[in-house]
N, C-alpha and C. Protein backbone atom coordinates (compact mmCIF):
# COMPACT_ATOMS: atom_id res chain seq x y z
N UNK A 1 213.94 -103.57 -133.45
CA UNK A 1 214.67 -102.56 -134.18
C UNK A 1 215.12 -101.43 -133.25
N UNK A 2 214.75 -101.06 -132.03
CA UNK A 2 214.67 -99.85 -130.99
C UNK A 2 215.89 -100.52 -130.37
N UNK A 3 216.79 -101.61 -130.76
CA UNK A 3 217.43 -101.95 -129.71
C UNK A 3 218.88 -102.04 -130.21
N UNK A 4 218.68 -101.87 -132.28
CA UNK A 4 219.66 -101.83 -132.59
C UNK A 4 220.70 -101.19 -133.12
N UNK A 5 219.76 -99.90 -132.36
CA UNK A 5 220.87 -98.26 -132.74
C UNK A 5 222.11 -98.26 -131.21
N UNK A 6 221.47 -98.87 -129.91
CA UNK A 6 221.90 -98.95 -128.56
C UNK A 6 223.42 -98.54 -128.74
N UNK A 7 223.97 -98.89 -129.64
CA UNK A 7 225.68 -99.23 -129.38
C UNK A 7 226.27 -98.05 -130.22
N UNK A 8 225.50 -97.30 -130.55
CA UNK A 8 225.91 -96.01 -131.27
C UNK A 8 225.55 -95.23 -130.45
N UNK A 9 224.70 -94.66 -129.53
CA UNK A 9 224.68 -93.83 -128.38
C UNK A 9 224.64 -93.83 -127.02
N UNK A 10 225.48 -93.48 -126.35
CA UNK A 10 225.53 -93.37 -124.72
C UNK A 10 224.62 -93.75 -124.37
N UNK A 11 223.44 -92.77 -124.25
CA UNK A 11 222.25 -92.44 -123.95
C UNK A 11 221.01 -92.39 -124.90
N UNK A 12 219.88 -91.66 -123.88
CA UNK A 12 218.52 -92.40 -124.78
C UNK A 12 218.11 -91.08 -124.94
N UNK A 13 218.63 -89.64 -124.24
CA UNK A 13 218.63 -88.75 -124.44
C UNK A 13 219.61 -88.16 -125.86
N UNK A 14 220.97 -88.38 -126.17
CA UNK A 14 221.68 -88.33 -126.88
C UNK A 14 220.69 -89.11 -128.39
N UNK A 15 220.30 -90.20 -128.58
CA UNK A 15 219.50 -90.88 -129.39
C UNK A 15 218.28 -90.06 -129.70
N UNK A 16 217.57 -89.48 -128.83
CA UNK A 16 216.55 -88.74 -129.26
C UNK A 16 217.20 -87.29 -129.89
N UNK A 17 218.55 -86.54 -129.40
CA UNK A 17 219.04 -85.57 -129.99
C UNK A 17 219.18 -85.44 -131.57
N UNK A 18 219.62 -87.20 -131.77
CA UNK A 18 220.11 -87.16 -133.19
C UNK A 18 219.01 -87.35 -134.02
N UNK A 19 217.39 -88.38 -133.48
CA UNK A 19 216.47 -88.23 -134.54
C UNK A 19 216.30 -86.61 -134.53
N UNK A 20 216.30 -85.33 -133.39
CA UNK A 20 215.88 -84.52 -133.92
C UNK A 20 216.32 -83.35 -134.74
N UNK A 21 217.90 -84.00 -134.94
CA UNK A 21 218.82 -82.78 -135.51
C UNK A 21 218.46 -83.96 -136.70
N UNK A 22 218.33 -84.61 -137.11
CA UNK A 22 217.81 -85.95 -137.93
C UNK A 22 216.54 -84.78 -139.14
N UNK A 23 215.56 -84.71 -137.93
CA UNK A 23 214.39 -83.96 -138.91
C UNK A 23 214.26 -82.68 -139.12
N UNK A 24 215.44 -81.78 -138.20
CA UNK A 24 215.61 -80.54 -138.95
C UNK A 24 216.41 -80.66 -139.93
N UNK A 25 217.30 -81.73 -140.20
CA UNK A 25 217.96 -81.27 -141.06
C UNK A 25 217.50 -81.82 -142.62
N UNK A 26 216.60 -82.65 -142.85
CA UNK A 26 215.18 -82.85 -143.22
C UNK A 26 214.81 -81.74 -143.70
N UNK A 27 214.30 -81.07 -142.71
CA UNK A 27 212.98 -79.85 -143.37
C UNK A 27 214.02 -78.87 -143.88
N UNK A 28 215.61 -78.74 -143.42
CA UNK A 28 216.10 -77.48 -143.68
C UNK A 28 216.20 -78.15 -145.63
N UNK A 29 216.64 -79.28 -146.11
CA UNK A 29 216.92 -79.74 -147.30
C UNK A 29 215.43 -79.67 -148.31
N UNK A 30 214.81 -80.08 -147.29
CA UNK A 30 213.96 -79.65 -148.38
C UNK A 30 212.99 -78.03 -148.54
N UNK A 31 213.40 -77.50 -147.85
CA UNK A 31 213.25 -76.32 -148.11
C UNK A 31 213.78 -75.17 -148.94
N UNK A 32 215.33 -75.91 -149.19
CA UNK A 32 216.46 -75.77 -149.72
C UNK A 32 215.67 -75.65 -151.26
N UNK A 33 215.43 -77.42 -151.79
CA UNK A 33 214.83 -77.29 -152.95
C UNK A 33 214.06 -77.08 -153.01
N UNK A 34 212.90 -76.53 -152.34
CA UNK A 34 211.51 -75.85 -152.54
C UNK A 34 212.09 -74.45 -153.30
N UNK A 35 212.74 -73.76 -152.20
CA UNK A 35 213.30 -72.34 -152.81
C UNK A 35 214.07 -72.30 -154.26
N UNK A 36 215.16 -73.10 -154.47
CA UNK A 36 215.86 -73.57 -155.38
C UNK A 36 214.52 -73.57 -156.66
N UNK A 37 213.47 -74.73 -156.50
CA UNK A 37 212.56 -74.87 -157.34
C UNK A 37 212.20 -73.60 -158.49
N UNK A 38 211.55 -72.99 -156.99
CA UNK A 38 211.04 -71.40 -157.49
C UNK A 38 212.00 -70.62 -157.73
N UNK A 39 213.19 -70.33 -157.45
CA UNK A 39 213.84 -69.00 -157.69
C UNK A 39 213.83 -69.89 -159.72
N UNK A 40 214.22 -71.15 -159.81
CA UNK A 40 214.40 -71.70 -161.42
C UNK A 40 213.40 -71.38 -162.13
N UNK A 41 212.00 -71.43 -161.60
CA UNK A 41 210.52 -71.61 -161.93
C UNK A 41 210.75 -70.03 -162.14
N UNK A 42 210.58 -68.81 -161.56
CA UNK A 42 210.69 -67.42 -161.91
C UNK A 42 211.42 -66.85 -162.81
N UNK A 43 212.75 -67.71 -163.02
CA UNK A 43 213.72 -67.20 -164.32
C UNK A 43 213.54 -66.81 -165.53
């Protein structure tokens, strides 16, 4: 499976860029609805 992202990035540096803009953008979504949750939950 590690071999069959290869042809979508240059590099192995570039590949590791995208898992990690990958898991911020992850934590930023769900943080999103955490807040979202509560500001509904306080109404």
């Amino acid at each position: 499976m590690k071999d069959e992202y290869k042809e979508f990035f240059e590099t192995e540096e570039a590949d590791q860029d995208s898992k990690s803009d990958a898991k911020v953008i992850l934590f930023l979504v769900i943080l999103a609805v955490v807040a979202a949750t509560y500001w509904v939950a306080v109404q």
